[in-house]
Protein backbone atom coordinates (compact mmCIF):
# COMPACT_ATOMS: atom_id res chain seq x y z
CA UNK A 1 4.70 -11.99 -5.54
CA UNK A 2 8.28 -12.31 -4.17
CA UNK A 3 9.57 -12.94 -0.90
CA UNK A 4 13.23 -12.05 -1.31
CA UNK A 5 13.77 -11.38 1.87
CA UNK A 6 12.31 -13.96 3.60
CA UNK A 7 14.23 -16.69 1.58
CA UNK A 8 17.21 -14.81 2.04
CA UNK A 9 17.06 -14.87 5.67
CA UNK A 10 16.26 -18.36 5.92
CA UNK A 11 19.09 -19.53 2.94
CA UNK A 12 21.67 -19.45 6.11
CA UNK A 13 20.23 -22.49 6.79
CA UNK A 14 19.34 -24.11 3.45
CA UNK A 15 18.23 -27.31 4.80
CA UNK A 16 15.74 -25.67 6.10
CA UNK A 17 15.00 -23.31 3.32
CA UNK A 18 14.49 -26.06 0.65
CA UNK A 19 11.95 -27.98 3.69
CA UNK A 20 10.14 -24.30 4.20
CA UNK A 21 9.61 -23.30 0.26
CA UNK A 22 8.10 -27.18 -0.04
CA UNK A 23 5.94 -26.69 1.96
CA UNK A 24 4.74 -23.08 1.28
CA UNK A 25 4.50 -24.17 -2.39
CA UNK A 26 2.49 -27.06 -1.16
CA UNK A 27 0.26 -25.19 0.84
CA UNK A 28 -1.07 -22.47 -1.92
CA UNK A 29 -0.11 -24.20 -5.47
CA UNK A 30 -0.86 -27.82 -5.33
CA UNK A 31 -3.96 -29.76 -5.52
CA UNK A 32 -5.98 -29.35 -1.93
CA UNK A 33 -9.11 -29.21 -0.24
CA UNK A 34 -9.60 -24.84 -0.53
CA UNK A 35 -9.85 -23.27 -4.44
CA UNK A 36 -6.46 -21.21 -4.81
CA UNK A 37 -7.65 -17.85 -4.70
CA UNK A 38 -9.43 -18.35 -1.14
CA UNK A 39 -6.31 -19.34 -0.18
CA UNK A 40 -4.30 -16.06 -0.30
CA UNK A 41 -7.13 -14.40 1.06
CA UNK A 42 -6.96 -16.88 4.53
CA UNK A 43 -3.23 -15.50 3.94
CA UNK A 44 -4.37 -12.29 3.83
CA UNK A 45 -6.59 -12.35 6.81
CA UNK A 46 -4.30 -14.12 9.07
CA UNK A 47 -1.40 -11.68 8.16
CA UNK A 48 -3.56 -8.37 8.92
CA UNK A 49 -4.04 -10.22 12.94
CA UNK A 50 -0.11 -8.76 13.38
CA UNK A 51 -0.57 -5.73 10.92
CA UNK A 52 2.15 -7.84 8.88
CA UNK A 53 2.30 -5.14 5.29
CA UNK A 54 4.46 -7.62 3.90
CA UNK A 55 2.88 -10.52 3.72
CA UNK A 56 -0.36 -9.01 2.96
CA UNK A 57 0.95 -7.30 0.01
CA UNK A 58 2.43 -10.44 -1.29
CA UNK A 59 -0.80 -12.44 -1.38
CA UNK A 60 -2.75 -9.28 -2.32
CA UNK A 61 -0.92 -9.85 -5.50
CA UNK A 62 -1.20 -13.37 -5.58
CA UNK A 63 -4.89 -13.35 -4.94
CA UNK A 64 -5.34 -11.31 -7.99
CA UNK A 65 -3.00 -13.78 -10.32
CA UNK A 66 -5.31 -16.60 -9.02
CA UNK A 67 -8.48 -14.72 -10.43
CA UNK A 68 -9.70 -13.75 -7.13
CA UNK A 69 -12.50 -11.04 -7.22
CA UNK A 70 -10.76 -7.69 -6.76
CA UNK A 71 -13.99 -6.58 -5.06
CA UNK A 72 -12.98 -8.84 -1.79
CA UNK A 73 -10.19 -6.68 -1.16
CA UNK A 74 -11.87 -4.00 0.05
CA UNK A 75 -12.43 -6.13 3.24
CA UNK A 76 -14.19 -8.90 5.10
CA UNK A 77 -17.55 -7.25 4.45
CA UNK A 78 -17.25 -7.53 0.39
CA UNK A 79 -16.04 -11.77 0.73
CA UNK A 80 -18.43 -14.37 1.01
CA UNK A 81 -19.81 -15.45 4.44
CA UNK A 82 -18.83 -19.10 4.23
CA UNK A 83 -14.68 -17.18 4.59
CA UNK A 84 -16.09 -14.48 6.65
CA UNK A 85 -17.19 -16.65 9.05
CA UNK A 86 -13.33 -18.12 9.42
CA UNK A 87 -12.65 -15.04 11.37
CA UNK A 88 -13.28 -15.97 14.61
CA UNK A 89 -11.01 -19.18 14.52
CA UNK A 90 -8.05 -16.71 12.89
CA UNK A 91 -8.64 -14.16 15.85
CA UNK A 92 -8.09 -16.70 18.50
CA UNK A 93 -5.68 -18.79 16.66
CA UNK A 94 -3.61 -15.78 16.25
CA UNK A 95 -3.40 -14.62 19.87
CA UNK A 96 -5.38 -16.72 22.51
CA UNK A 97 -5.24 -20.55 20.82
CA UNK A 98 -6.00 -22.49 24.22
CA UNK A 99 -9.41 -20.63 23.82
CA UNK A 100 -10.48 -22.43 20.91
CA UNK A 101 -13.39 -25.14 21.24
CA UNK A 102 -15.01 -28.14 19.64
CA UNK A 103 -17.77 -25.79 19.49
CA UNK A 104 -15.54 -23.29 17.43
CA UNK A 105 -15.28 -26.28 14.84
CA UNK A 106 -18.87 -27.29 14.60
CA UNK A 107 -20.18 -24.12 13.80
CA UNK A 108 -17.97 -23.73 10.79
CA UNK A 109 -19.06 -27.29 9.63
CA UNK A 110 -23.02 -27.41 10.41
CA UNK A 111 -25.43 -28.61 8.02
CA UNK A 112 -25.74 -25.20 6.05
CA UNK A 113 -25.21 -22.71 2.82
CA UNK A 114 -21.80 -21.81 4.19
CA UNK A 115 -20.73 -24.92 5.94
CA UNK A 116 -17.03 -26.08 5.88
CA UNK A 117 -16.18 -29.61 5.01
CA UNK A 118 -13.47 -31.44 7.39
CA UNK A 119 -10.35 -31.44 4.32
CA UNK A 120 -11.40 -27.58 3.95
CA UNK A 121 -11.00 -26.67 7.97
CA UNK A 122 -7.81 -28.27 8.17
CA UNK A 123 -6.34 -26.51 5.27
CA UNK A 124 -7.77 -23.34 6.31
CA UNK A 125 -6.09 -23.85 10.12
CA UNK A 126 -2.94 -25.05 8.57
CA UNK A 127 -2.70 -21.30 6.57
CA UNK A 128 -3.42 -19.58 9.37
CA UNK A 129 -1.14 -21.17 11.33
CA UNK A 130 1.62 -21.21 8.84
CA UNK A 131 1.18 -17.21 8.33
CA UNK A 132 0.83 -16.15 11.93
CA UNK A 133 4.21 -18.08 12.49
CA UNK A 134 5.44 -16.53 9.11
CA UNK A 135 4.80 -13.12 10.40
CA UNK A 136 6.54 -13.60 13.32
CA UNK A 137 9.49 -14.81 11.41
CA UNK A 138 8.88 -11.34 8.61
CA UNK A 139 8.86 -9.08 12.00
CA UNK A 140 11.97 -10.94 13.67
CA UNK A 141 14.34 -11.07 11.13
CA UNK A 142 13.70 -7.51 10.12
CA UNK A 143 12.04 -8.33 6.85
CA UNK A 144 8.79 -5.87 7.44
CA UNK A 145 11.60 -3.50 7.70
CA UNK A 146 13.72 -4.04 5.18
CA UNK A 147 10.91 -4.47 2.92
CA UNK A 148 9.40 -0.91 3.71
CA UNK A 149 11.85 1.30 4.79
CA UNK A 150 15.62 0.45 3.87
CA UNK A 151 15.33 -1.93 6.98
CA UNK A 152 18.60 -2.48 9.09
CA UNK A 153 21.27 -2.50 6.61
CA UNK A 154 21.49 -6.50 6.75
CA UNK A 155 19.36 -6.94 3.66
CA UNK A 156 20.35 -6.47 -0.04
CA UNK A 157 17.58 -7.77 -2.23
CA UNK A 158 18.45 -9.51 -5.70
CA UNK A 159 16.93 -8.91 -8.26
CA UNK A 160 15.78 -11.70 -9.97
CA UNK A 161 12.88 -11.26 -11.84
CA UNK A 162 9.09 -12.17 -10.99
CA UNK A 163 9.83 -15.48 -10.16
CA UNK A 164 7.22 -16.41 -7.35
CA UNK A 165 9.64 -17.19 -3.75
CA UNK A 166 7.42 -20.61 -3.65
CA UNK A 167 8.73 -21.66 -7.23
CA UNK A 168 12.19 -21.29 -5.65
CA UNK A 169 12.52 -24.89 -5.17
CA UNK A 170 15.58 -27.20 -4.15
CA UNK A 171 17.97 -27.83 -7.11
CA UNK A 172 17.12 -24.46 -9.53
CA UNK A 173 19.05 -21.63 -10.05
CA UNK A 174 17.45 -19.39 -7.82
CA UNK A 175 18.07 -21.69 -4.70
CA UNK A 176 21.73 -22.30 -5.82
CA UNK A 177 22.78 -18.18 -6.38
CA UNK A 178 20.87 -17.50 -3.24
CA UNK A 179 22.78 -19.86 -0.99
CA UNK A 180 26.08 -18.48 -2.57
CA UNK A 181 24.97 -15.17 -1.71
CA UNK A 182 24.35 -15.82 2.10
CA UNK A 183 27.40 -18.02 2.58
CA UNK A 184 29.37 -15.14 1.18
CA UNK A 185 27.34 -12.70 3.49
CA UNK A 186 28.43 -15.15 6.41
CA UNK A 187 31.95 -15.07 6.10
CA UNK A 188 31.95 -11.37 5.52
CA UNK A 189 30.22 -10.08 8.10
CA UNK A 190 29.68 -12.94 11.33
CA UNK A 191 32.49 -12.40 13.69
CA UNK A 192 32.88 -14.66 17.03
CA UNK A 193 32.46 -12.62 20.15
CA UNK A 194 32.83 -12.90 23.89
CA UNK A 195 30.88 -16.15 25.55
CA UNK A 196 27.22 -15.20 26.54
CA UNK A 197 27.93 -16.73 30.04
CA UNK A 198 31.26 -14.45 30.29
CA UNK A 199 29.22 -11.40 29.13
CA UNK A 200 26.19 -12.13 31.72
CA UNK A 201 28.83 -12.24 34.33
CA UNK A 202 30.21 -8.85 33.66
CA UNK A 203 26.78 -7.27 33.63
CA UNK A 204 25.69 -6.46 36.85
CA UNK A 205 21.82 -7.55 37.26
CA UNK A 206 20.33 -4.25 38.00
CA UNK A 207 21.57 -2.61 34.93
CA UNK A 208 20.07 -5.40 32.96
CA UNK A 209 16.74 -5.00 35.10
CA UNK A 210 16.96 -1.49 34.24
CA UNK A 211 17.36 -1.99 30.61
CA UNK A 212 14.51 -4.46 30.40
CA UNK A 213 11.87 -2.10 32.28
CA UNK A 214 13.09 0.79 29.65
CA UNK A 215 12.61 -1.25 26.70
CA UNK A 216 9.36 -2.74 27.72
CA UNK A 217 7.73 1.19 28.58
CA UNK A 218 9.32 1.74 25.28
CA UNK A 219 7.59 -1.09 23.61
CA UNK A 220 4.07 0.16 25.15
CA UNK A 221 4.96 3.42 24.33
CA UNK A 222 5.35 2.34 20.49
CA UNK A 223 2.37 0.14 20.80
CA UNK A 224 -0.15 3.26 21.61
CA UNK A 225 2.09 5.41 18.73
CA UNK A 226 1.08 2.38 16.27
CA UNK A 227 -2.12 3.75 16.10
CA UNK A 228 -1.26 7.02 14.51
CA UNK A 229 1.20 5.73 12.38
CA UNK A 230 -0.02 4.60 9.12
CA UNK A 231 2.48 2.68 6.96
CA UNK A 232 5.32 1.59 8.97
CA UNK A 233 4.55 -1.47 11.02
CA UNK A 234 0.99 -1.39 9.72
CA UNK A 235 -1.71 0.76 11.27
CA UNK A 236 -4.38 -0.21 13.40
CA UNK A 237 -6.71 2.39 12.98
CA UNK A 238 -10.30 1.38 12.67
CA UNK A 239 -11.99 1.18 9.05
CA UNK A 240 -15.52 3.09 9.28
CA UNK A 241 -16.50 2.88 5.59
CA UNK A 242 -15.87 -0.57 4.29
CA UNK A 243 -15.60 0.44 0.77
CA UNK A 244 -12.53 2.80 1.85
CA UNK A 245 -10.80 0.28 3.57
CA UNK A 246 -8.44 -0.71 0.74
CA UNK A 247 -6.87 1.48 -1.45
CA UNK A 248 -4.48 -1.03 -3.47
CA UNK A 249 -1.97 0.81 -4.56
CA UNK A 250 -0.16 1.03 -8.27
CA UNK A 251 3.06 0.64 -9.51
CA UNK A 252 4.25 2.54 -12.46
CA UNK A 253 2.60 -0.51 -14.74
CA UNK A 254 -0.62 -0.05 -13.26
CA UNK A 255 -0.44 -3.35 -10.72
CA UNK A 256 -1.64 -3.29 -7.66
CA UNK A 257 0.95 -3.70 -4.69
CA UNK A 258 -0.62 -3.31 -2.02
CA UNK A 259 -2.95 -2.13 0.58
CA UNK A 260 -3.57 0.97 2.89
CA UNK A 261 -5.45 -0.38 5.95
CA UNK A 262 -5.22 -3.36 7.20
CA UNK A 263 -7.89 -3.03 9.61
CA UNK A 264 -10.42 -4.04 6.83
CA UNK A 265 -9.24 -7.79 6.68
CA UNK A 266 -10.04 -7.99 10.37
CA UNK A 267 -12.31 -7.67 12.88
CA UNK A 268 -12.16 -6.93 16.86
CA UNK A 269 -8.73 -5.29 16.04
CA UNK A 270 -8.31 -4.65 19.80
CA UNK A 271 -8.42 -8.48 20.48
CA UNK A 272 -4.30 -9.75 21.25
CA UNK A 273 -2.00 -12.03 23.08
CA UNK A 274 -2.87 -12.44 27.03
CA UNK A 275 -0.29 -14.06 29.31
CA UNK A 276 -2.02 -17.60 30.07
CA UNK A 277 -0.84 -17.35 33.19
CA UNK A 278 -3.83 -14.61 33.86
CA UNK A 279 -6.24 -16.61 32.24
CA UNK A 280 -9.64 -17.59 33.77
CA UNK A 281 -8.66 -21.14 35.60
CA UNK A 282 -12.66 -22.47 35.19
CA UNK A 283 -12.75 -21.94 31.49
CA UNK A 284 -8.74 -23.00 30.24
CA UNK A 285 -6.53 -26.01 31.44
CA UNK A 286 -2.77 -26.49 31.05
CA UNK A 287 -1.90 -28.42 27.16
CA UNK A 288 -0.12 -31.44 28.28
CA UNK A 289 1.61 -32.82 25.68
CA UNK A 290 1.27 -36.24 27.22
CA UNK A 291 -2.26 -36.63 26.20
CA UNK A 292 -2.82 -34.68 22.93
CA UNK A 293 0.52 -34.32 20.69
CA UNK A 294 1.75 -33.92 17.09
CA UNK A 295 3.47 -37.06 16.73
CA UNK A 296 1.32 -39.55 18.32
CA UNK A 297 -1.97 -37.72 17.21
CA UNK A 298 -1.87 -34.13 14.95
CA UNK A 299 0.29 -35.49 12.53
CA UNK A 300 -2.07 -38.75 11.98
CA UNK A 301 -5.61 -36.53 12.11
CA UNK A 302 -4.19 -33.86 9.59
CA UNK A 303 -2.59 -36.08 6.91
CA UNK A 304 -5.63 -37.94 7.22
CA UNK A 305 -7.81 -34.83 5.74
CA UNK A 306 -5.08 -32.75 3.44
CA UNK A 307 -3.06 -35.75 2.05
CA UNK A 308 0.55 -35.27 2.33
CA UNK A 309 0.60 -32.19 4.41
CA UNK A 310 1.22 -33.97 7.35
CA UNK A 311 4.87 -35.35 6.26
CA UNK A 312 5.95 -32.01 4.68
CA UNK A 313 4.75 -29.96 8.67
CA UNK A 314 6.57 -33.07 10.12
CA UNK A 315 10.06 -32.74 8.26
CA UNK A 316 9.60 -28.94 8.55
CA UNK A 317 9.60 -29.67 12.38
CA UNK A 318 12.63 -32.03 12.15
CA UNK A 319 14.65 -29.74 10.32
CA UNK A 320 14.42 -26.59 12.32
CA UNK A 321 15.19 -29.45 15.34
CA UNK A 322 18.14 -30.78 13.66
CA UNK A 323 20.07 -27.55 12.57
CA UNK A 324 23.44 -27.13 13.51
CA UNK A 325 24.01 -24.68 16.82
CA UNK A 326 27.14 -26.05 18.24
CA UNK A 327 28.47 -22.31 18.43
CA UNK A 328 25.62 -20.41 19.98
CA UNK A 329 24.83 -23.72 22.73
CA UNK A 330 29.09 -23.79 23.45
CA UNK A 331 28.32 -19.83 24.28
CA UNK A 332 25.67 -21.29 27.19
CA UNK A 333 28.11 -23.67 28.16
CA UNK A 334 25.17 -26.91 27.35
CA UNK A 335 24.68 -29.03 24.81
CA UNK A 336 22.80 -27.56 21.36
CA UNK A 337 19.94 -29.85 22.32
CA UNK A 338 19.29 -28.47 25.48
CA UNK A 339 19.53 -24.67 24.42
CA UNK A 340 17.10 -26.10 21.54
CA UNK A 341 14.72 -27.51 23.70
CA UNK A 342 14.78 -24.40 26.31
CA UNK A 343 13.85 -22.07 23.65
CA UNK A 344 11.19 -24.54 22.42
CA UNK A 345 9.60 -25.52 25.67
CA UNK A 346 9.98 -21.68 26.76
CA UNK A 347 7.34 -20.70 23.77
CA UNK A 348 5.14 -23.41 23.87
CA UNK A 349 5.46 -22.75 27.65
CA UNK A 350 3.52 -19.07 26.97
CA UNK A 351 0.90 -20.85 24.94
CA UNK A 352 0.26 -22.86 28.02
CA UNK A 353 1.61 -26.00 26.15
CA UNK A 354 3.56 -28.07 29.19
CA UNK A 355 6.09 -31.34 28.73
CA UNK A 356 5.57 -33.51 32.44
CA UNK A 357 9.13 -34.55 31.95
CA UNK A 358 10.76 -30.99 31.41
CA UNK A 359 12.62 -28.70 34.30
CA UNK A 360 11.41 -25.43 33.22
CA UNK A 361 13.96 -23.98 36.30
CA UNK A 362 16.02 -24.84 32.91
CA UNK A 363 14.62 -22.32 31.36
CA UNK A 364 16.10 -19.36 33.47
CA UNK A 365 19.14 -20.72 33.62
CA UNK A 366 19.85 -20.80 29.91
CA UNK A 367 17.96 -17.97 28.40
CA UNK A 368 19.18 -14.37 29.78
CA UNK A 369 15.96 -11.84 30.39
CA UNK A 370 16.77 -9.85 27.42
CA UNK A 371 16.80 -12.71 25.28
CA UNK A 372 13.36 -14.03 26.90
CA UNK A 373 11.70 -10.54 26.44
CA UNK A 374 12.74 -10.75 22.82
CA UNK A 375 11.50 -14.20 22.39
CA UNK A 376 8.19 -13.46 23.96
CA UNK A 377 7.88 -10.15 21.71
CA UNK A 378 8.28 -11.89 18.33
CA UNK A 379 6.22 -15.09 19.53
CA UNK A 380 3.01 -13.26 21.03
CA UNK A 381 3.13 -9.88 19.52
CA UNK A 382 5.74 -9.78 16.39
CA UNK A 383 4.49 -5.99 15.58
CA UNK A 384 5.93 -4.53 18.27
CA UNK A 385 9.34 -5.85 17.51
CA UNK A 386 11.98 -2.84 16.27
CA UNK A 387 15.34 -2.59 15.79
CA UNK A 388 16.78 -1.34 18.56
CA UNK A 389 15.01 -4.66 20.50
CA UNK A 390 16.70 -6.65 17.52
CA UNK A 391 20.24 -5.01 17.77
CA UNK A 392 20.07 -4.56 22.00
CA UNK A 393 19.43 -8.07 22.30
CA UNK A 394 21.61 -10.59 19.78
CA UNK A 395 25.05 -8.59 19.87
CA UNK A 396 26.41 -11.43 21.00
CA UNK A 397 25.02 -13.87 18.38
CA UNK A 398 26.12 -14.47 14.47
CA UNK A 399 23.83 -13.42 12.07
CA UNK A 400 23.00 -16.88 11.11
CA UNK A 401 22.40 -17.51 14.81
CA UNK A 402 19.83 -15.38 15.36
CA UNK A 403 17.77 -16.39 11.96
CA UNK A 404 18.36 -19.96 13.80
CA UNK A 405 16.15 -18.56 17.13
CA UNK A 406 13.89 -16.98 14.52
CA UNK A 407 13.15 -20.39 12.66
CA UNK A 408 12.92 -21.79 16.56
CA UNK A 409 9.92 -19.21 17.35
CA UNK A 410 8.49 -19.64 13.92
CA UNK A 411 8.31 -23.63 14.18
CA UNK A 412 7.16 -23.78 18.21
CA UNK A 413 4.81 -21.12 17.53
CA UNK A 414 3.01 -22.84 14.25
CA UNK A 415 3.04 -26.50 16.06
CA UNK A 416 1.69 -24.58 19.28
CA UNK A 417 -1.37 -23.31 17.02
CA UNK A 418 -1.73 -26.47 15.23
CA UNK A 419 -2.03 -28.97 18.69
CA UNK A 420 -4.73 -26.72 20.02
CA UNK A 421 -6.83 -26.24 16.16
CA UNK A 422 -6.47 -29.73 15.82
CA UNK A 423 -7.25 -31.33 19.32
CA UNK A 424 -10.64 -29.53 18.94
CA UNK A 425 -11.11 -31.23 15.57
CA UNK A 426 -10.33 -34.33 16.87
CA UNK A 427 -12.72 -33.70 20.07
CA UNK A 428 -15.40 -32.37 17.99
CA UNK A 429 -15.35 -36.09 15.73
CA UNK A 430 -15.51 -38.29 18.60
C-alpha cells in the first residue's frame, strides 16, 4: 500500500509533502462521513477515468486491508448500486466538470434504497477530486513509469518496509530519511542552465511550431496504440464478461497487487476531456470566480458537511501557492507570483474557470507553447503523457522545478473540480 514514489517526488518540497500526506491520511483513515473500504473503491474508480495502474493497485490493496468484499473487484457490476450509481458524477468530474448539474446531485440524494446523504456526497467528490488530480501528478512526474517499467532513471525507491505512504506523517522517521534523500538527490543532480527567455530567443518559431505539431500527431498516434497495449499506461480495451474483468494478480506470498483491466471500474470508457472552448454555448457558461469561489463559498459549504476537511484542502492550496520559485520565475524574467498565477489561471482557464481581473494576454507571454502543450497534457489527459514529452519539454528546468509545475497542475486541477461539484451542491440546497 506504498506510494514511494509519489512522496519522493513531492519531498523536494516538504512543506508541501507534510500538508499533502495530512490530508491524504485524512481523507481515507480518519473518522468521516463514507465507511473506509468504500473509500478506496471511489479511489479506485476515479483512478481507472485516466487508466492510472498505480494508483489503482495501491487502493486495490488497501480496499482489501479495510475488509472490502473481494467480489467488488471484479468491477462496477459486482458493487452495490448506491456506489455504482457515483459513476456518472466521477465521469464528468474527471473530464467535462462544467457539465455537472444540481440535477446530477439530487439524483444521488433522493428519497430512496440507495440515496446519498449530504456529509457522504461531499466526501465522495472530495476523493474523486483528490485522485483525478493525484493521477495527474503519478503521470507527470513519471511515477506510472517508474512504478511499472524502470521509469526514467530519476527514481530510486527505498525500501522501507510496508509502512502505508499516508502514515508517513510530519516529524517520523520516514519523513525525516526521505527529505535527506531528495536534498541529497538535489545537489547531485540539478544544474542551472541557460535563461528560458535567452533559450526562446535562440529558437527560431517555426522549428518550435514544427516540434509541437510532431509531438501532438505523436501523442494521437500513442493515444489509438493505447488500445492495444495492455499493461503500460493502462489499457482501454473494453471488458465484455464482467466476471473477467479483474484478474488481481499475486505476489510470491499470495497477495494480490493488482489488476489487469481497468476498463471494469468504469463505464463509457470513450467519454474524455473536450476543449470548453467547443462546448455547446446554450447548455455551459463561463465559471467566474467572482460569483462562486473557494474562499468566500467552497471552503465554508464543505467544512460545513466533512468537518475539518475544509482547513486541511485550504492549507494544501496555500502551500503549493507559497512555495519557493525565485529560480524558475528569474528564468521568465517576472516575479514568482506572476509565473504562479499564469500557470494557475492558464489551467483553470481550460476548465472554463475565468478571474474578471486577470490579463490572460499574460498567459502567452510567460508560458512558451511547449510548456503549455505539456501543461494541458497532464491537466486534461495525464495518460497520454511519456517521456520524451517530459524530457523535450523541462530541459531547462531543475528537477525540483518541474515537481513544483506538477504540484501547480495537481492543486488548480483538484480546486477546478471542487468549485464546479460544489457550486451544484450549493445550488441544489437553495
Amino acid at each position: 500500500g506504498r506510494l514511494e514514489a509519489v512522496t519522493q517526488q513531492m519531498g523536494y518540497h516538504p512543506q508541501y509533502l507534510d500538508s499533502f500526506l495530512k490530508t491524504q491520511h485524512y481523507l481515507m483513515h480518519m473518522d468521516g462521513p463514507l465507511p473506509f473500504d468504500c473509500r478506496h473503491y471511489i479511489a479506485i474508480m476515479a483512478a481507472a477515468r485516466h487508466q492510472c495502474r498505480y494508483l489503482v493497485n495501491l487502493h486495490v490493496l488497501q480496499f482489501l486491508r479495510a475488509g472490502g468484499d473481494p467480489q467488488w473487484l471484479r468491477g462496477l457490476e459486482f458493487i452495490p448500486p448506491k456506489l455504482r450509481n457515483l459513476n456518472e458524477i466521477n465521469k464528468i468530474l474527471a473530464h467535462r466538470p462544467w457539465l455537472i448539474t444540481k440535477e446530477h446531485i439530487e439524483k444521488l440524494l433522493k428519497i430512496s434504497e440507495w440515496s446519498w446523504s449530504l456529509a457522504e456526497l461531499v466526501h465522495a467528490v472530495v476523493l474523486l477530486a483528490h485522485c483525478h488530480a493525484l493521477a495527474s501528478f503519478v503521470f507527470g512526474c513519471g511515477c506510472e513509469q517508474d512504478e511499472g517499467l524502470g521509469g526514467r532513471g530519476s527514481l530510486k525507491p527505498l525500501s522501507l518496509g510496508n509502512q502505508c505512504f499516508c502514515e508517513a506523517t510530519a516529524g517520523n522517521s520516514y519523513s525525516q530519511e526521505l527529505l535527506r534523500i531528495n536534498r541529497k538527490r538535489s545537489l547531485d543532480s540539478c544544474m542551472e542552465l541557460d535563461s528560458l527567455r535567452e533559450r526562446m530567443q535562440r529558437i527560431h518559431v517555426e522549428t518550435e511550431g514544427r516540434d509541437e505539431m510532431r509531438l501532438l500527431q505523436q501523442d494521437r498516434e500513442e493515444g489509438e496504440g493505447q488500445r492495444a497495449e495492455v499493461g503500460v499506461q493502462g489499457g482501454t480495451e473494453h471488458c465484455s464478461d464482467p466476471s473477467a474483468g479483474l484478474s488481481p494478480l499475486a505476489d510470491t506470498d499470495g497477495v494480490v497487487t493488482g489488476a489487469t483491466n481497468l476498463a471494469c471500474y468504469m463505464q463509457d470508457p470513450d467519454f474524455g476531456y473536450q476543449d470548453f472552448a467547443r462546448r455547446d454555448e446554450d447548455q455551459t457558461q463561463v465559471f467566474r470566480v467572482q460569483d462562486y469561489s473557494w474562499e468566500d463559498h467552497g471552503f465554508s459549504l464543505v467544512n460545513r458537511l466533512y468537518s475539518d476537511i475544509g482547513h486541511l484542502l485550504d492549507e494544501k492550496f496555500r502551500m503549493v501557492d507559497g512555495l519557493q520559485s525565485s529560480a524558475m520565475a528569474k528564468r521568465q524574467g517576472c516575479e514568482p507570483s506572476v509565473f504562479k498565477r499564469g500557470i494557475w489561471n492558464y489551467i483553470h482557464c481550460m476548465f472554463g474557470i475565468r478571474y474578471d481581473d486577470y490579463d490572460y494576454a499574460e498567459v502567452n507571454q510567460l508560458l512558451e507553447r511547449m510548456l503549455k502543450v505539456y501543461i494541458k497534457t497532464v491537466t486534461c489527459y495525464p495518460e497520454k503523457t511519456n517521456s520524451e514529452m517530459f524530457d523535450r519539454f523541462w530541459k531547462q528546468f531543475k528537477h525540483s522545478e518541474k515537481v513544483h509545475v506538477n504540484l501547480l497542475i495537481l492543486e488548480a486541477r483538484m480546486q477546478a473540480e471542487l468549485l464546479y461539484a460544489l457550486q451544484a451542491i450549493t445550488q441544489y440546497m437553495i
